[in-house]
Structures are given as C-alpha cells and as structure tokens.
PDB file of N, CA and C in Angstrom:
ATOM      1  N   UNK A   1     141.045  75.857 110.525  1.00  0.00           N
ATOM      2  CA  UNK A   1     141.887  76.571 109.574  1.00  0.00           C
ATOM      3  C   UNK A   1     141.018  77.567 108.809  1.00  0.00           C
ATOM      4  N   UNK A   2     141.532  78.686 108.477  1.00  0.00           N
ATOM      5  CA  UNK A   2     141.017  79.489 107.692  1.00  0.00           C
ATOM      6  C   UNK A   2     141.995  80.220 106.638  1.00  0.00           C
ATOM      7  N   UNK A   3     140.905  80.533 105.588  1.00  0.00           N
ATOM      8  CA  UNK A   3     141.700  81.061 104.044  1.00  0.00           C
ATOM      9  C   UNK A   3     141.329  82.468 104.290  1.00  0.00           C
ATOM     10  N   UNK A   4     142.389  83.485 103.400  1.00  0.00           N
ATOM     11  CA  UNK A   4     141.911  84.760 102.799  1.00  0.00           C
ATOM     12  C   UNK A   4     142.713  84.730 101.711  1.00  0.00           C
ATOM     13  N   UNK A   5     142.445  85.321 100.669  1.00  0.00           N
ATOM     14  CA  UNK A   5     143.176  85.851  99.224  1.00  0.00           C
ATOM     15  C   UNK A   5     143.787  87.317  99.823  1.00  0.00           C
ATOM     16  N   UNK A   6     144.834  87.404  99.854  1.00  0.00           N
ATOM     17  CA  UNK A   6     144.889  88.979  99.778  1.00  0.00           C
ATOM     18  C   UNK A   6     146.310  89.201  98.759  1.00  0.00           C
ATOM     19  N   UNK A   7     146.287  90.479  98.410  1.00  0.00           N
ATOM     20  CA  UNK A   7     146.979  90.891  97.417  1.00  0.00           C
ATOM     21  C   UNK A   7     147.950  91.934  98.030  1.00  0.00           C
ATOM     22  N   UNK A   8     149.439  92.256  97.580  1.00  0.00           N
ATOM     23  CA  UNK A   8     150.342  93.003  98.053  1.00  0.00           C
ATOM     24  C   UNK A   8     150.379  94.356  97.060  1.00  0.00           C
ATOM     25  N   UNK A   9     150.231  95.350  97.518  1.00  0.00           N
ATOM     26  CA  UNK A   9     149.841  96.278  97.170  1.00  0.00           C
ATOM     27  C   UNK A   9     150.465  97.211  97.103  1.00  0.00           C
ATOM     28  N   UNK A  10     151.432  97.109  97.710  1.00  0.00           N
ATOM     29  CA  UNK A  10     153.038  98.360  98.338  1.00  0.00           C
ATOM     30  C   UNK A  10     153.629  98.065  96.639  1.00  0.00           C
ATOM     31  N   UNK A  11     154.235  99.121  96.131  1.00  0.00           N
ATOM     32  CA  UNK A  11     154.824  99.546  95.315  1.00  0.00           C
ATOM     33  C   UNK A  11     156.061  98.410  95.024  1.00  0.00           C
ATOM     34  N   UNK A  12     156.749  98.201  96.026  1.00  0.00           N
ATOM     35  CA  UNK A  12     158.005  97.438  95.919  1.00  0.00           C
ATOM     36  C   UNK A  12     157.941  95.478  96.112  1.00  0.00           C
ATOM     37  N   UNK A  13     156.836  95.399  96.172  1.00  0.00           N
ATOM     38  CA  UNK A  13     155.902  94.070  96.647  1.00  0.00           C
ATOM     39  C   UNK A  13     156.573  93.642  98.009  1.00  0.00           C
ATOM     40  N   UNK A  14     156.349  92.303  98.231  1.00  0.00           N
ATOM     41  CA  UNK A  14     157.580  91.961  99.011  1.00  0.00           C
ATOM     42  C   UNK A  14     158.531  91.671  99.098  1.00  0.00           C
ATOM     43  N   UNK A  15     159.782  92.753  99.212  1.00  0.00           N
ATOM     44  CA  UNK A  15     160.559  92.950  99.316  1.00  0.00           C
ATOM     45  C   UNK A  15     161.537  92.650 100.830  1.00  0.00           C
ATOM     46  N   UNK A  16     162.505  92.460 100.677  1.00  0.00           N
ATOM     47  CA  UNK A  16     162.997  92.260 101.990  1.00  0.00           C
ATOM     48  C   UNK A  16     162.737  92.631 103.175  1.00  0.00           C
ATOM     49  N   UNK A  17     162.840  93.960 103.393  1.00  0.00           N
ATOM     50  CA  UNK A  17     162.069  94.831 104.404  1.00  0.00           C
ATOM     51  C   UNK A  17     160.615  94.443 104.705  1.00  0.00           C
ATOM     52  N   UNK A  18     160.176  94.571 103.751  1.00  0.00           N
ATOM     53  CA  UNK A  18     158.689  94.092 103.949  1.00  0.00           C
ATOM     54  C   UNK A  18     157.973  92.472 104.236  1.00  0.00           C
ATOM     55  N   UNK A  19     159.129  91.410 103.721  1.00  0.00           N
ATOM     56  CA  UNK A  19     159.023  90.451 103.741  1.00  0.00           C
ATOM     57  C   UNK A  19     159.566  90.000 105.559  1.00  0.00           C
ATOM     58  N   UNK A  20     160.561  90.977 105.903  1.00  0.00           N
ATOM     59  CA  UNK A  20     160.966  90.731 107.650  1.00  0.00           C
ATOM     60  C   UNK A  20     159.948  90.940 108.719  1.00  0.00           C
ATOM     61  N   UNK A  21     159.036  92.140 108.286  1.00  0.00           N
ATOM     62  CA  UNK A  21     158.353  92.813 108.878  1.00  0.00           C
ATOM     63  C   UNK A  21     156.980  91.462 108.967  1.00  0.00           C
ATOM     64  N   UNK A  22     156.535  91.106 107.687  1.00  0.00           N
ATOM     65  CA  UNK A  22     155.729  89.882 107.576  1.00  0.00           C
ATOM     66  C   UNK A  22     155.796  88.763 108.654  1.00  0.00           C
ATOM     67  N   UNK A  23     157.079  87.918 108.339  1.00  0.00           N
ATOM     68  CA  UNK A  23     157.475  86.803 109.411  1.00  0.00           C
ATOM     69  C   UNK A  23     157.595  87.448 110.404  1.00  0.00           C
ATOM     70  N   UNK A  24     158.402  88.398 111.042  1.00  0.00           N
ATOM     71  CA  UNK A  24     158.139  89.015 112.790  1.00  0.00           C
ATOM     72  C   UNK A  24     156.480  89.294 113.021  1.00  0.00           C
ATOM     73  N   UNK A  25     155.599  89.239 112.345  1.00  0.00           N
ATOM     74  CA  UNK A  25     154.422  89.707 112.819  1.00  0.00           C
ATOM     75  C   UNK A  25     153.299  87.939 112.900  1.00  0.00           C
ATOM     76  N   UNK A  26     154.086  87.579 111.776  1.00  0.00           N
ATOM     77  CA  UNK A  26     153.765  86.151 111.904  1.00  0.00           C
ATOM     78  C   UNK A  26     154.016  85.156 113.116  1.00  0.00           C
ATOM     79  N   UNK A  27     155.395  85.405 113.574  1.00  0.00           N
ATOM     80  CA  UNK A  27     156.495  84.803 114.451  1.00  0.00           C
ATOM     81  C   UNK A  27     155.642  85.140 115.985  1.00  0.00           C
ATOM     82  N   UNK A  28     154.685  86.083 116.110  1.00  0.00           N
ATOM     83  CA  UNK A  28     153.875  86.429 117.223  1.00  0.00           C
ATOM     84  C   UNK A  28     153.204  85.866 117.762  1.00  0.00           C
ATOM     85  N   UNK A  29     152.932  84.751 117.137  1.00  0.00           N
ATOM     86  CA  UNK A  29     151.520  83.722 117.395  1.00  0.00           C
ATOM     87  C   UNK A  29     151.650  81.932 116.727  1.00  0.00           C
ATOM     88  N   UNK A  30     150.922  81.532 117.834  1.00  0.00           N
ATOM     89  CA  UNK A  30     151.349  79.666 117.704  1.00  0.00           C
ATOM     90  C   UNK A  30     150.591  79.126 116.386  1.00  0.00           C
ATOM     91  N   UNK A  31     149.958  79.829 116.066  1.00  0.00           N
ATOM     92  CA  UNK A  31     148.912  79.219 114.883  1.00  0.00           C
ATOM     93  C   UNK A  31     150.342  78.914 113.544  1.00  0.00           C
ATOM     94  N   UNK A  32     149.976  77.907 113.057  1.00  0.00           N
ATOM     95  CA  UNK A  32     150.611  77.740 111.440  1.00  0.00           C
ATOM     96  C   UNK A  32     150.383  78.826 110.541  1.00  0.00           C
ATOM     97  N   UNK A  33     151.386  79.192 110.085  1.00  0.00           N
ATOM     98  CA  UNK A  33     151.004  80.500 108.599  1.00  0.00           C
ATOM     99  C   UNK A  33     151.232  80.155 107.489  1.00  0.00           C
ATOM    100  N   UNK A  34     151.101  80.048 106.455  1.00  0.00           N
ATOM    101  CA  UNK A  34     151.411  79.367 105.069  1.00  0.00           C
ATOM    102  C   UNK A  34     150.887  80.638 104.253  1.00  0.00           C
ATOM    103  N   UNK A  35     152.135  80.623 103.514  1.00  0.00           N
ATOM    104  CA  UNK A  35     151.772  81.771 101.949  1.00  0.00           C
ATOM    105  C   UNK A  35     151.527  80.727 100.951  1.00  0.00           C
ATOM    106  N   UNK A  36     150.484  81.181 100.609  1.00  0.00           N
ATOM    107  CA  UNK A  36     150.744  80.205  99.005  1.00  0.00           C
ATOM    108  C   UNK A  36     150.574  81.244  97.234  1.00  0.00           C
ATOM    109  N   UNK A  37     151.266  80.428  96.553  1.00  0.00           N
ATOM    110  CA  UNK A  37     151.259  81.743  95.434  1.00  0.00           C
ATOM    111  C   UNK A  37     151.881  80.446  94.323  1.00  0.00           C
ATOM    112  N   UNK A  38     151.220  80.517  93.167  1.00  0.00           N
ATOM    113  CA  UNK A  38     151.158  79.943  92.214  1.00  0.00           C
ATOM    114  C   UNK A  38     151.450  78.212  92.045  1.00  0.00           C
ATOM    115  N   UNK A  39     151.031  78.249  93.193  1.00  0.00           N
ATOM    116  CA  UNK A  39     150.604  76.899  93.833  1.00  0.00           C
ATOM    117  C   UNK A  39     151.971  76.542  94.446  1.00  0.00           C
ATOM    118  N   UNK A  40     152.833  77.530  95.001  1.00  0.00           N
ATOM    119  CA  UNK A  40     153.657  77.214  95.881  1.00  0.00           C
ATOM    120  C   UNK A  40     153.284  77.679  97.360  1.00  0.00           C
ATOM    121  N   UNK A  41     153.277  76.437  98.534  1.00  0.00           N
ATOM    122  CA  UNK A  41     153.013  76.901  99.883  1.00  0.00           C
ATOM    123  C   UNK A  41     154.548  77.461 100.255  1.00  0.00           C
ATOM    124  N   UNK A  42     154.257  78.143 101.203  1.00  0.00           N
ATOM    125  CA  UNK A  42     155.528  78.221 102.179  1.00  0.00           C
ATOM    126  C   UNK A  42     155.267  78.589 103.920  1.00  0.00           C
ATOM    127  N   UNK A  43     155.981  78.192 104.960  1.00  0.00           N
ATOM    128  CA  UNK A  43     155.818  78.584 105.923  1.00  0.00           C
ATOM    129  C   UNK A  43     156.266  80.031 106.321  1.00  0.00           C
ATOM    130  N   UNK A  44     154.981  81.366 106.427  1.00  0.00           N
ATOM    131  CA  UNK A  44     154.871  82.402 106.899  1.00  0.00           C
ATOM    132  C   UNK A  44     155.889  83.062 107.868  1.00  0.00           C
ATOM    133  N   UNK A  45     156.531  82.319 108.744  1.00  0.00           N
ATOM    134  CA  UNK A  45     157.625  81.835 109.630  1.00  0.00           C
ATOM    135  C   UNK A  45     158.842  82.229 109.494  1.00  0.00           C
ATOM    136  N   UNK A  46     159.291  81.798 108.009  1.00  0.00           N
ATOM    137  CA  UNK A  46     160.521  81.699 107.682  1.00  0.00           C
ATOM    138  C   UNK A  46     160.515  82.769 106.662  1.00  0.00           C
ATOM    139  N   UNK A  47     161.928  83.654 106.769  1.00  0.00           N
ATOM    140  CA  UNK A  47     161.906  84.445 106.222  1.00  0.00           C
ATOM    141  C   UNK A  47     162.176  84.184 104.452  1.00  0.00           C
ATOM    142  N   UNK A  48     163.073  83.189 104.695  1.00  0.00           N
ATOM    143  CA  UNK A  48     163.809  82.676 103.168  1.00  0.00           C
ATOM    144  C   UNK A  48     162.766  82.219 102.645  1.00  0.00           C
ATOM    145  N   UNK A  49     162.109  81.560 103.063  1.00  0.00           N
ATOM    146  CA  UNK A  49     160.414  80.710 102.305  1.00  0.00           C
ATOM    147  C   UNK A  49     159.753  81.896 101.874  1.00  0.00           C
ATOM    148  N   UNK A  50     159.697  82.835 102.634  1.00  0.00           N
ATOM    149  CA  UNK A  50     158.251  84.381 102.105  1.00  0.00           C
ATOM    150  C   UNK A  50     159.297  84.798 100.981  1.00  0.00           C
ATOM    151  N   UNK A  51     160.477  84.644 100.987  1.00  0.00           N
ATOM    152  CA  UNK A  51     161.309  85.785  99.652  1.00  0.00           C
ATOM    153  C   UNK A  51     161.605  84.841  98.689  1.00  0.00           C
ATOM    154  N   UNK A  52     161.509  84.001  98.718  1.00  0.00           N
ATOM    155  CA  UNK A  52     161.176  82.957  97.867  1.00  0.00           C
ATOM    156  C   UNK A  52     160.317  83.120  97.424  1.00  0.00           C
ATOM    157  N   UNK A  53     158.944  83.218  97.127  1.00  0.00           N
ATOM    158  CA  UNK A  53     157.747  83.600  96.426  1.00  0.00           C
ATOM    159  C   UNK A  53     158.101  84.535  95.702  1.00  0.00           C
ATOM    160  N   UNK A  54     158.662  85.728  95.676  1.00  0.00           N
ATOM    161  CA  UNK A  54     158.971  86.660  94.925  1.00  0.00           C
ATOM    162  C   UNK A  54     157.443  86.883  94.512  1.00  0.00           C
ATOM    163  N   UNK A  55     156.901  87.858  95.276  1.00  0.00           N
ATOM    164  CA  UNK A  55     155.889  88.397  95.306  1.00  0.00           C
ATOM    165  C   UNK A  55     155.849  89.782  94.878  1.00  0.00           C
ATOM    166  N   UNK A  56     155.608  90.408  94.034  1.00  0.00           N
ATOM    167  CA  UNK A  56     155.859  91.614  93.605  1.00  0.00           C
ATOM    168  C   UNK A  56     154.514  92.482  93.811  1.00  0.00           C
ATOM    169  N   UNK A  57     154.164  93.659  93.146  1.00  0.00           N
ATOM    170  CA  UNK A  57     153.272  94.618  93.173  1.00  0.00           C
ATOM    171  C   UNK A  57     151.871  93.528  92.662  1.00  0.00           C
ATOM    172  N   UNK A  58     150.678  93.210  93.125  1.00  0.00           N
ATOM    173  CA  UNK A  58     149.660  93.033  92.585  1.00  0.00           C
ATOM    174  C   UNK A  58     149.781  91.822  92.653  1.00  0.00           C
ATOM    175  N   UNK A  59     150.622  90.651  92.985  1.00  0.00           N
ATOM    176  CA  UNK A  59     150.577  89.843  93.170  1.00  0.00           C
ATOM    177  C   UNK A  59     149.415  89.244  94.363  1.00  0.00           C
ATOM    178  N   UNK A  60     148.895  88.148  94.515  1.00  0.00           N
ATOM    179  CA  UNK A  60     147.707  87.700  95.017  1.00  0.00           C
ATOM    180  C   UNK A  60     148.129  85.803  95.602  1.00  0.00           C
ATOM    181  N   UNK A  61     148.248  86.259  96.910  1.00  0.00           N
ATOM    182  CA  UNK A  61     148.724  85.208  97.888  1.00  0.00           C
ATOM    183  C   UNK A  61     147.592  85.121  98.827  1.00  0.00           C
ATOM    184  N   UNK A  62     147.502  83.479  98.728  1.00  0.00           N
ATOM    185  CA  UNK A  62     146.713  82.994  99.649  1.00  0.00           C
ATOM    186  C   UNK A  62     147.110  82.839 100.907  1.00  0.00           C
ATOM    187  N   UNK A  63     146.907  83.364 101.994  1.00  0.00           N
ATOM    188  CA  UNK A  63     146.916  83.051 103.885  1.00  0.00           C
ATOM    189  C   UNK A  63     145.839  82.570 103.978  1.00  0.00           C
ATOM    190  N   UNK A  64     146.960  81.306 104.897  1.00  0.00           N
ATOM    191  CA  UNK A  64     146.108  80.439 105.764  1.00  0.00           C
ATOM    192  C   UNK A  64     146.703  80.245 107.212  1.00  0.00           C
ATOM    193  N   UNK A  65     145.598  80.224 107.742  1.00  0.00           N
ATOM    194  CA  UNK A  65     146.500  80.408 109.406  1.00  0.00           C
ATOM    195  C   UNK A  65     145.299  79.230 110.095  1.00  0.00           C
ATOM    196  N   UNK A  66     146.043  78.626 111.046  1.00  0.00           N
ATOM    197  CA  UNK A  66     145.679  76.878 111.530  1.00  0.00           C
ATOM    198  C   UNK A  66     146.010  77.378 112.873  1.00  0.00           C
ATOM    199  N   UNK A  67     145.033  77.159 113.944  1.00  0.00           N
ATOM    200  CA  UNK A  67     145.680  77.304 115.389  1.00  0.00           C
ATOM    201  C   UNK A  67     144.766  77.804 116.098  1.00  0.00           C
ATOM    202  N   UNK A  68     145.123  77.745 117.436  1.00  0.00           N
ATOM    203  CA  UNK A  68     144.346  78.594 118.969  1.00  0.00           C
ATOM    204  C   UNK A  68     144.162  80.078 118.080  1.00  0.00           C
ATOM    205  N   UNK A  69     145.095  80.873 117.994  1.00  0.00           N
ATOM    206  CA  UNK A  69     145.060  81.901 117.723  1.00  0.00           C
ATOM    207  C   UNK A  69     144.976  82.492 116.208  1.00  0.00           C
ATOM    208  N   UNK A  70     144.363  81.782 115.451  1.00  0.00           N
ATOM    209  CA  UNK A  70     144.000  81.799 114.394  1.00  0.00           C
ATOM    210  C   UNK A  70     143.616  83.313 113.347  1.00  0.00           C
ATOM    211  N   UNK A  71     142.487  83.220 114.034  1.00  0.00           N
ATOM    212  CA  UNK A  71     141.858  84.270 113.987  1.00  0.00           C
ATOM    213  C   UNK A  71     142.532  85.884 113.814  1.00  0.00           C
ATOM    214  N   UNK A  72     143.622  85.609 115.220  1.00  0.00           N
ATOM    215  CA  UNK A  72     144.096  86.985 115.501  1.00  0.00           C
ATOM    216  C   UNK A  72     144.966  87.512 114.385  1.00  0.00           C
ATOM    217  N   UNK A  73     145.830  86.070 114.013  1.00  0.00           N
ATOM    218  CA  UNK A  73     147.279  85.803 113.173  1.00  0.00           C
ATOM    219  C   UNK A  73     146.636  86.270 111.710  1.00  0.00           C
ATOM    220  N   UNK A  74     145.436  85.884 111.257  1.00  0.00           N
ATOM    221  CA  UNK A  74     144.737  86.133 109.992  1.00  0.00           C
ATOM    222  C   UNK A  74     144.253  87.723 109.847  1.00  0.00           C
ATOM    223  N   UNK A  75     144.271  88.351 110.824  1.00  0.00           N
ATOM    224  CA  UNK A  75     143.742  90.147 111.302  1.00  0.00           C
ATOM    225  C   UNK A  75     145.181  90.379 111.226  1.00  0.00           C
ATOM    226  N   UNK A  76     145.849  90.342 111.999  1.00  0.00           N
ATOM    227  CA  UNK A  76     147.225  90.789 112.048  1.00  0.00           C
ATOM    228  C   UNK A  76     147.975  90.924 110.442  1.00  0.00           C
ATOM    229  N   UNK A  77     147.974  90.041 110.385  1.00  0.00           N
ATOM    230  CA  UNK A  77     148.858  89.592 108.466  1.00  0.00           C
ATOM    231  C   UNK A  77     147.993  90.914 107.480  1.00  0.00           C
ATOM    232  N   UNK A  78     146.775  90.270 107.372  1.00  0.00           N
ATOM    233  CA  UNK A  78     145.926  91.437 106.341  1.00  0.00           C
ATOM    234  C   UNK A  78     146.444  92.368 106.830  1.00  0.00           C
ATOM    235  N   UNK A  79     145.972  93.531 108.036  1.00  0.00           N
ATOM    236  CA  UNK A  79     146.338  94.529 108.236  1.00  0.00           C
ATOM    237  C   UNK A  79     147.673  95.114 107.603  1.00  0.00           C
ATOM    238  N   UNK A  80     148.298  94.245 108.241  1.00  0.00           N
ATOM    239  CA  UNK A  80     150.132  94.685 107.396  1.00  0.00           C
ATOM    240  C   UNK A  80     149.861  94.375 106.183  1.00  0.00           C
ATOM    241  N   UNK A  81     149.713  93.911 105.490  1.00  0.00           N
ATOM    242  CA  UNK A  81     149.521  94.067 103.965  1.00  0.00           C
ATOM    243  C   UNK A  81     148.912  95.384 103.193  1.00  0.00           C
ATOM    244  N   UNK A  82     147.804  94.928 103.650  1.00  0.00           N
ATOM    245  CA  UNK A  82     146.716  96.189 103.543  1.00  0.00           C
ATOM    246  C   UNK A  82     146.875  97.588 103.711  1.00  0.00           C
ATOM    247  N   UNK A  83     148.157  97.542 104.804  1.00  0.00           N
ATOM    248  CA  UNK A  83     148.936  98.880 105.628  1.00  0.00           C
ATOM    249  C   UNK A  83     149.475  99.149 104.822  1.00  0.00           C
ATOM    250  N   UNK A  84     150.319  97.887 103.623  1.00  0.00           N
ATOM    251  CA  UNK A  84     151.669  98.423 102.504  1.00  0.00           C
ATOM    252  C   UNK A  84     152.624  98.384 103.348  1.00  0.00           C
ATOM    253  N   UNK A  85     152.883  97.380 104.187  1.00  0.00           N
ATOM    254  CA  UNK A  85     153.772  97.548 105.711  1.00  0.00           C
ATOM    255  C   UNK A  85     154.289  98.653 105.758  1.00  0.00           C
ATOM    256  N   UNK A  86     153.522  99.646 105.653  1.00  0.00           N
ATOM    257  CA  UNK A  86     154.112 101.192 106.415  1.00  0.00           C
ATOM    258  C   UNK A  86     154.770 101.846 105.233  1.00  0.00           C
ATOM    259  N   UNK A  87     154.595 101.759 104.016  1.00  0.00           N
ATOM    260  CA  UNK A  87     155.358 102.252 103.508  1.00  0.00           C
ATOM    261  C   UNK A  87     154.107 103.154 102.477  1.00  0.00           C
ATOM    262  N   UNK A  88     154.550 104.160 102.377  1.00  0.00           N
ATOM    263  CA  UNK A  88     153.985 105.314 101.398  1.00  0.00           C
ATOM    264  C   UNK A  88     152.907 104.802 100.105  1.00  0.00           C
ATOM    265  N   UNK A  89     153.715 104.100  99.650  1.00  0.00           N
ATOM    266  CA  UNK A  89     152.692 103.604  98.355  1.00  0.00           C
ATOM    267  C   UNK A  89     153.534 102.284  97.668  1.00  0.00           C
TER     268      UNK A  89
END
C-alpha cells in the first residue's frame, strides 16, 4: 500500500464533474482507492462516497491505493488532480 497527500486545486473543488471524472479513472485499475479527508475514508470507486467528502478548493485528501497495480492507480489519480481535471483554473 502506498500514501500521497494531495490537494484539489481546480477552482470548483470536487465537484460533480470532476468527482465522475475521478472514480472513472479510478474504476481503471484492480488496486483499492480510498480518499480520506478529515478522518473520513471512502472508496475512490464510488461516486456517492468521493461527493460525499465535499472537497472544495484547497482542500487536502489523502490517496491510498493497495494492489498489483498500485503504483500506476497512485500516477494516474495525482495527475488528474494536479491537471485540475481539465479544467482552466
């Protein structure tokens, strides 16, 4: 298993759109995904669990990804974050 802190950075945090885009990129790979955020986990997976966090601008969620493909699922996630899932600012 492995941790990263990363922080949502897109203007609108995660937001629906952005929160779909999350779990489909998650949904790619066998490894476990877990958001965690103010000491609530949730499975990465499910869309209702990620919008549940109500993660807004600057907010700071822990990924953890468990699995064969671990690694990839933990590159993948940051990136889209980091990207602002595609959105301007």
């Amino acid at each position: 298993m492995i941790e990263n802190t990363v922080t949502i950075i897109n203007r609108l945090g995660l937001h629906a759109r952005a929160a779909a885009q999350l779990v489909d990129c998650a949904a790619r790979f066998s490894s476990q995904i877990q958001l965690r955020k103010d000491g609530q986990s949730v499975d990465a997976k499910s869309i209702m669990s990620v919008m549940l966090l109500a993660a807004g601008q600057d907010s700071e969620l822990t990924l953890s990804t468990a699995g064969e493909d671990e690694l990839e699922a933990m590159e993948a996630i940051v990136n889209l974050i980091n990207n602002r899932f595609g959105e301007p600012d």
